[in-house]
Every structure is written in C-alpha cells, then in structure tokens.
Protein backbone atom coordinates (compact mmCIF):
# COMPACT_ATOMS: atom_id res chain seq x y z
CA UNK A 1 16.53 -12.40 1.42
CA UNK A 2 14.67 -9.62 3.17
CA UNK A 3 11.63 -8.75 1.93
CA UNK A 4 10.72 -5.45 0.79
CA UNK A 5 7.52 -2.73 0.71
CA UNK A 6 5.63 -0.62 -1.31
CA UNK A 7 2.36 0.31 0.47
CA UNK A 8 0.90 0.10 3.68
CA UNK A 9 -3.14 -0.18 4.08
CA UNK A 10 -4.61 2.96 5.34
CA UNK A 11 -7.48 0.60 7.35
CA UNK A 12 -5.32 -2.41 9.14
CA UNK A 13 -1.91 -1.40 8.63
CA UNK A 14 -1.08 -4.46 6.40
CA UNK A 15 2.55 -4.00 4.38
CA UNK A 16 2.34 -5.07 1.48
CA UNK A 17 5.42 -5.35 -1.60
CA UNK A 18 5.56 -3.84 -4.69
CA UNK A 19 4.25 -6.83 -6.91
CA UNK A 20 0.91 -6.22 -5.11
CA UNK A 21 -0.11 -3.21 -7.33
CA UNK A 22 0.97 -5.50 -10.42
CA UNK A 23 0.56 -2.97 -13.53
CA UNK A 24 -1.34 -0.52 -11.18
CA UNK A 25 -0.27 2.66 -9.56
CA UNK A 26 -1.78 0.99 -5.90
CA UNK A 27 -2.52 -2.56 -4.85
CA UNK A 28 -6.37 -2.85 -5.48
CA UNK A 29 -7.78 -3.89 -2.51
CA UNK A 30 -5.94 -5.08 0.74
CA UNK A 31 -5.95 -9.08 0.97
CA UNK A 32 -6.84 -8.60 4.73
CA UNK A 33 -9.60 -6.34 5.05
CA UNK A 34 -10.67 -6.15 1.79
CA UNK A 35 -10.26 -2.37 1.61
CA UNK A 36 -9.09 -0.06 -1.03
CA UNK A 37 -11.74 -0.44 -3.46
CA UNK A 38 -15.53 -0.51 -3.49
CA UNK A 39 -18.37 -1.46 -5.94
CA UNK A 40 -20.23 1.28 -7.40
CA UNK A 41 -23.61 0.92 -7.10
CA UNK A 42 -24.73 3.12 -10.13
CA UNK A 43 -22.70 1.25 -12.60
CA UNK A 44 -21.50 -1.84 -10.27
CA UNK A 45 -18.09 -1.08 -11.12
CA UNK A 46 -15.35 -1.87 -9.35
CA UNK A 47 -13.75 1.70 -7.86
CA UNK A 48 -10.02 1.74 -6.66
CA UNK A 49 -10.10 4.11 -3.37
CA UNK A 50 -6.70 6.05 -3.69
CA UNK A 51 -7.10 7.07 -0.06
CA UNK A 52 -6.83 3.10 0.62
CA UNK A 53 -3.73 3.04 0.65
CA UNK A 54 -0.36 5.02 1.64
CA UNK A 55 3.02 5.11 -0.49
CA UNK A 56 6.13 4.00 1.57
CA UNK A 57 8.62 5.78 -0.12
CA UNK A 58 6.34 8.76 -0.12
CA UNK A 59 6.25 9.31 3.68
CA UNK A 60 8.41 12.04 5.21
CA UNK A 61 11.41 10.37 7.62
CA UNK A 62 9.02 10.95 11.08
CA UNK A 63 6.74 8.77 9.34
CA UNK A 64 8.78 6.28 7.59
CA UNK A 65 10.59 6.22 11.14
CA UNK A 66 7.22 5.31 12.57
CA UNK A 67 6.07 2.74 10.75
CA UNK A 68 9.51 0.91 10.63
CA UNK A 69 9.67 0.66 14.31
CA UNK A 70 6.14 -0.32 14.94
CA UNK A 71 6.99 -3.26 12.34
CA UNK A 72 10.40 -3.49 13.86
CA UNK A 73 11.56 -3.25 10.06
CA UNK A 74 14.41 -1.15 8.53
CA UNK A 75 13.33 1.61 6.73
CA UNK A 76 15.33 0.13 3.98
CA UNK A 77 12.79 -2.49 3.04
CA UNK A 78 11.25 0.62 1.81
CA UNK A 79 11.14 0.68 -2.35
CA UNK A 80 8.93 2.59 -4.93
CA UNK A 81 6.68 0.74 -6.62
CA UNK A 82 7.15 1.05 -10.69
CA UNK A 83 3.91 0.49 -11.66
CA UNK A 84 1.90 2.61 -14.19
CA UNK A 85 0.30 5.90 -12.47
C-alpha cells in the first residue's frame, strides 16, 4: 500500500499523512523540527502556527508538480485531510 499526504512542513519539508492533524485542522507541530507551534510566553500556552505548515491538496498543479518530483512521489498520494477546521 502506498502511503499517502496531507501536509508538508513549511521549515524542513517533512510530508506528513493525514492522521497527523488527528481532530485538528493542521498537524501540531512537525515530529522533525519541532515546528508549527510555539509556547506563549504571556500565558505559556501552547500556540499552533498556521503558517507551519502547507496543505497538499491546496497547492496549485506547478506546486503540487514540484513537490512530487522533489519527493519522487505521485501527486496522487496527495489527499485532504478531514479534520475539524
């Protein structure tokens, strides 16, 4: 079985599946870098970064076409993520 993609982190380029974002709209924070989310230092909450991530099936086909041949993927391990928004 192939596997398939939801998001790609906007720091190392990491793909990672739709059952990373669990119940979320995004993944929290990326399991390699650690980025996509920060502590707040006001309240010492934990703060999702939108911008930490970008939305496979979101990406026009130049990009899409991009990313699948740098990963020497098909762009049909692309899928939307049904998570809550």
């Amino acid at each position: 079985m192939s596997e398939k993609y939801a998001f790609k982190c906007a720091s190392c380029g990491r793909l990672e599946g739709p059952e990373a974002a669990g119940d979320r709209a995004l993944p929290l924070k990326c399991r390699v870098c650690g980025k996509g989310a920060h502590f707040d230092s006001d309240s010492g909450l934990l703060v999702q970064d939108d911008d930490g991530w970008i939305v496979l099936a979101e990406l026009s086909e130049t990009e899409a076409d991009k990313i699948a041949k740098f990963h020497a993927i098909s762009k049909g391990a692309f899928v939307r993520h049904g998570g809550k928004s």
